[in-house]
C-alpha atoms as a PDB file:
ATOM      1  CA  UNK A   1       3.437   2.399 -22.213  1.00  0.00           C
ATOM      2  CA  UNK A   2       5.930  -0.380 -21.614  1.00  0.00           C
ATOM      3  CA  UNK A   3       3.996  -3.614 -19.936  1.00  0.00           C
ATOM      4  CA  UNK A   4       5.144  -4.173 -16.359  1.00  0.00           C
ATOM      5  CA  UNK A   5       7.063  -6.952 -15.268  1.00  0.00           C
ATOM      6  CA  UNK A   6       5.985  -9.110 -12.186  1.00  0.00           C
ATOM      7  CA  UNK A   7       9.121  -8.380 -10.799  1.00  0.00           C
ATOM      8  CA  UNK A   8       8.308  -4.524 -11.147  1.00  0.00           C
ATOM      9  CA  UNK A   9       5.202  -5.500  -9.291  1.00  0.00           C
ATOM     10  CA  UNK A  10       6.255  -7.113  -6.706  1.00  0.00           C
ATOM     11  CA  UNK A  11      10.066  -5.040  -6.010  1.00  0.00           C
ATOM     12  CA  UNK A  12       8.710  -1.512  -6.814  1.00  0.00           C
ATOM     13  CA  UNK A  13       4.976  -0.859  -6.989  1.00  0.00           C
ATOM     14  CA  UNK A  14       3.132  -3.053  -4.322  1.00  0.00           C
ATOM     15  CA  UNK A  15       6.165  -2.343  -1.652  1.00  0.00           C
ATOM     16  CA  UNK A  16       5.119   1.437  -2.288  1.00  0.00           C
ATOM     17  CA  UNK A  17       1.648   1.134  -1.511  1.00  0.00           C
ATOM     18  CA  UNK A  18       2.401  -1.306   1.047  1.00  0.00           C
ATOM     19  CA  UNK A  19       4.385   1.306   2.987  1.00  0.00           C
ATOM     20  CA  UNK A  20       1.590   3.695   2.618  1.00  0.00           C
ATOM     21  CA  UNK A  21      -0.894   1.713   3.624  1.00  0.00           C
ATOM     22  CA  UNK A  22       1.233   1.075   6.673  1.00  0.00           C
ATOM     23  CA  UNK A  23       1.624   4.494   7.333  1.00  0.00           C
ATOM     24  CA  UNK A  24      -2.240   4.601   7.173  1.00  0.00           C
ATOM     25  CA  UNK A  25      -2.596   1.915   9.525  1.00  0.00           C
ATOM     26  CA  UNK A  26      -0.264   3.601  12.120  1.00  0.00           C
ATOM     27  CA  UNK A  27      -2.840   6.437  13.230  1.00  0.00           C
ATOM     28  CA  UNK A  28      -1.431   9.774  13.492  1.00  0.00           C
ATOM     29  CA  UNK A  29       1.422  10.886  13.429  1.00  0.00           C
ATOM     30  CA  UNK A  30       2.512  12.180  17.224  1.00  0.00           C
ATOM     31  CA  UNK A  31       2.201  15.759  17.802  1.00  0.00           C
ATOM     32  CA  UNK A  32       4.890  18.593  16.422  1.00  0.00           C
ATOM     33  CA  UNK A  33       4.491  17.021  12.486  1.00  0.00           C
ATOM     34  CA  UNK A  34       3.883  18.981   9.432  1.00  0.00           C
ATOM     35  CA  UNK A  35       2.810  17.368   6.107  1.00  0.00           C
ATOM     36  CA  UNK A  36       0.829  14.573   5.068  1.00  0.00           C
ATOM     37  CA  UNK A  37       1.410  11.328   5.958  1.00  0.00           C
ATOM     38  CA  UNK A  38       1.136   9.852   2.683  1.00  0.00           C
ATOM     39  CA  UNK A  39       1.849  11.677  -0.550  1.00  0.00           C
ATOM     40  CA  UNK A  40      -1.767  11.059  -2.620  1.00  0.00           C
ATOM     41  CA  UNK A  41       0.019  11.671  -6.177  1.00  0.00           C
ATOM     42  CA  UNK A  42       2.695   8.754  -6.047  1.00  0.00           C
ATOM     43  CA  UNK A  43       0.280   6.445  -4.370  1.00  0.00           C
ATOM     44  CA  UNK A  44      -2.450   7.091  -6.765  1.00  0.00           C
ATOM     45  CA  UNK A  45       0.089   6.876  -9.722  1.00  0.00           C
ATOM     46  CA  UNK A  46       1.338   3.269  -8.415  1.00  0.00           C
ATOM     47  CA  UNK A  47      -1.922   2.194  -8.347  1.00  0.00           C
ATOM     48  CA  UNK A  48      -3.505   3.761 -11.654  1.00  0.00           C
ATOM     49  CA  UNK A  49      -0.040   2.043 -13.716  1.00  0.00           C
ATOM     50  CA  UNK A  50      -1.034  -1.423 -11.214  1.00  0.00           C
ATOM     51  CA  UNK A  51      -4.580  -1.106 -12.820  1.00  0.00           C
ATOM     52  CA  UNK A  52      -3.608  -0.062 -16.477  1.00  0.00           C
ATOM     53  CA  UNK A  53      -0.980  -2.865 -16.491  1.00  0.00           C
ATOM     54  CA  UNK A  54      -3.653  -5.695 -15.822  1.00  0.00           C
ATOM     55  CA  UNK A  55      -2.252  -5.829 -12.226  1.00  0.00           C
ATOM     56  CA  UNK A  56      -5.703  -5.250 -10.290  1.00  0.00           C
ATOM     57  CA  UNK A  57      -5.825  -8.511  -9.119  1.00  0.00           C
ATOM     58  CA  UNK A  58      -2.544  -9.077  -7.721  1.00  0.00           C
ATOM     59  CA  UNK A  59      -3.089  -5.540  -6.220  1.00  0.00           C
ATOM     60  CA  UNK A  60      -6.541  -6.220  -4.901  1.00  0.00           C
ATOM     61  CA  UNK A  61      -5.326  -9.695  -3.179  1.00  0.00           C
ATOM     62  CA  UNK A  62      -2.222  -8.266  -1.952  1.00  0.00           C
ATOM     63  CA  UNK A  63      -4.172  -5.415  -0.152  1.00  0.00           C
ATOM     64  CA  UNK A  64      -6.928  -7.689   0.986  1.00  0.00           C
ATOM     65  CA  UNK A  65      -4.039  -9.741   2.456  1.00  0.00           C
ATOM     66  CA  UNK A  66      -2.097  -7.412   3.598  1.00  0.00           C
ATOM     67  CA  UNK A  67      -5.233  -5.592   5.842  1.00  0.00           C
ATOM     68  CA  UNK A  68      -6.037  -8.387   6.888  1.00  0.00           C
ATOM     69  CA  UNK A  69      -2.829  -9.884   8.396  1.00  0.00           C
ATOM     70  CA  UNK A  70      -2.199  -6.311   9.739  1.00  0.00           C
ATOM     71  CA  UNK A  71      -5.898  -6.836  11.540  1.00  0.00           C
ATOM     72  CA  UNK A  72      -4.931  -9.921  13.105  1.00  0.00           C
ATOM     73  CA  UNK A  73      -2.044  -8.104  14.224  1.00  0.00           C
ATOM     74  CA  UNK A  74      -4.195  -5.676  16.302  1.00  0.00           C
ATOM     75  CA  UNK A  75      -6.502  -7.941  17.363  1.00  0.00           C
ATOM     76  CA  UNK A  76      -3.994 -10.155  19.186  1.00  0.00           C
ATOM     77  CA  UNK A  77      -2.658  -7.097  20.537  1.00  0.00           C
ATOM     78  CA  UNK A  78      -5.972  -6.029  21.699  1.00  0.00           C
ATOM     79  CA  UNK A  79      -6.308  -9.376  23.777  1.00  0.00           C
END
């Protein structure tokens, strides 16, 4: 397996799980859809190569950052 570059990181795998995890964050979808709203095999995949590539760090901050900008979000919506 070929190491991963940061700029592989940061252009191909965390936008992907960023999007998901957007999608997540969205609630459901509105009524007449069919399928999932997130694909579980590409997701997981992204994040098992993150984690085998020695990028669970940068993927663990990213997502803590990430949620948590996205819960500031909500909560100043909320007010």
């Amino acid at each position: 397996m070929l190491s991963m570059t940061d700029e592989e990181y940061m252009n191909t795998y965390w936008p992907q799980l960023r999007n998901a995890i957007d999608k997540l964050l969205e609630g459901p979808p509105l009524a007449p859809h069919n399928g999932p709203v997130v694909q579980f095999e590409p997701m997981y995949s992204a994040a098992y190569k993150c984690v085998c590539q020695q990028y669970s760090e940068s993927l663990y901050r990213d997502l803590m950052s990430h949620i948590h900008k996205a819960f500031l979000n909500i909560a100043s919506e909320m007010q």
